[in-house]
Protein backbone atom coordinates (compact mmCIF):
# COMPACT_ATOMS: atom_id res chain seq x y z
CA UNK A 1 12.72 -21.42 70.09
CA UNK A 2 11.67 -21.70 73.69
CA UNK A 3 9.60 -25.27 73.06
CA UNK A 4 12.74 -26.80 71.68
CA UNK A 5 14.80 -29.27 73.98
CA UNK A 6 18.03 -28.58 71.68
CA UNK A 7 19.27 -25.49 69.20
CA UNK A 8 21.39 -26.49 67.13
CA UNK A 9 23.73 -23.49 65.40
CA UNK A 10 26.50 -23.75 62.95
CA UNK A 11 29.04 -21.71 62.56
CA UNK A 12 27.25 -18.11 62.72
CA UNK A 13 29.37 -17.32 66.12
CA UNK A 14 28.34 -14.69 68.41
CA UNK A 15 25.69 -13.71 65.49
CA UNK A 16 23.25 -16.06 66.48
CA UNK A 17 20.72 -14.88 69.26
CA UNK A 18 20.99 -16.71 72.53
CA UNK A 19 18.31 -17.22 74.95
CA UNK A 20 19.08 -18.21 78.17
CA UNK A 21 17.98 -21.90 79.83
CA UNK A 22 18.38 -22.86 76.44
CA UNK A 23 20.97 -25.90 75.30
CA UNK A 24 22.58 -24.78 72.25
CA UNK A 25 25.08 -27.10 69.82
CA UNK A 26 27.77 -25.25 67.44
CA UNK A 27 28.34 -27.44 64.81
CA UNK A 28 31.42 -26.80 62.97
CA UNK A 29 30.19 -27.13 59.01
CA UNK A 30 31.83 -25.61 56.29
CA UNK A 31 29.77 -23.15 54.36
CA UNK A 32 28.10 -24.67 50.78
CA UNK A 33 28.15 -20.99 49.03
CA UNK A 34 29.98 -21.65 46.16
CA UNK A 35 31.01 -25.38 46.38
CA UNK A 36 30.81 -27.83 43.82
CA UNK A 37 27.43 -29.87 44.02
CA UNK A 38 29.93 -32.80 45.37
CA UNK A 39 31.44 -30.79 48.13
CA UNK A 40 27.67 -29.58 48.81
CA UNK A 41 26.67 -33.04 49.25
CA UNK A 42 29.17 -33.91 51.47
CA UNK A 43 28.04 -31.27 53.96
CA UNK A 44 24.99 -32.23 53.55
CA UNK A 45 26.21 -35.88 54.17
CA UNK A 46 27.56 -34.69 57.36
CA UNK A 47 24.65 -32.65 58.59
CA UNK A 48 22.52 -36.05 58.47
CA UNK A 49 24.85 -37.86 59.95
CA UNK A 50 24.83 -35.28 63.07
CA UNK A 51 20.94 -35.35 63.17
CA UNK A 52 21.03 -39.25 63.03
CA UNK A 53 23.41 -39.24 66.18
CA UNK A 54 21.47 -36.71 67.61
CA UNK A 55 18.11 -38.00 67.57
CA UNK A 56 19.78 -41.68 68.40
CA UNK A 57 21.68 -40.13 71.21
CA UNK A 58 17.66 -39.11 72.51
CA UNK A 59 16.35 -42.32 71.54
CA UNK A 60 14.52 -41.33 68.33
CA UNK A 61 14.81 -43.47 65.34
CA UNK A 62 15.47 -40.80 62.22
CA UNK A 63 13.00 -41.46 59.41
CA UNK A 64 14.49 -43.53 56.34
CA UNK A 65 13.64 -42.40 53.11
């Protein structure tokens, strides 16, 4: 946790631990406990797409599969 340039959280609140110096993004996902596999995959759709802005935002081109 201290090595990483970027912790990313979602939606756990004032749950999650938080370590100071740290930059922290709260992404706003809806929870996948029990969704449809559709809905499931369109959180996961939208989790990607947040990672691919992310790392293009940093200039890293995300693996394609």
């Amino acid at each position: 946790m201290q090595a990483a340039d970027i912790v990313i959280i979602m939606g756990c609140g004032d749950a999650c631990p938080i370590y100071p110096g740290q930059r922290y993004l709260d992404w706003a996902v809806d929870d996948a406990y029990g969704r449809t596999p559709a809905a499931v995959r369109t959180i996961r759709d939208d989790i990607q797409h947040r990672v691919e802005e992310l790392l293009g935002g940093r200039g890293i081109e995300p693996l394609r599969r």
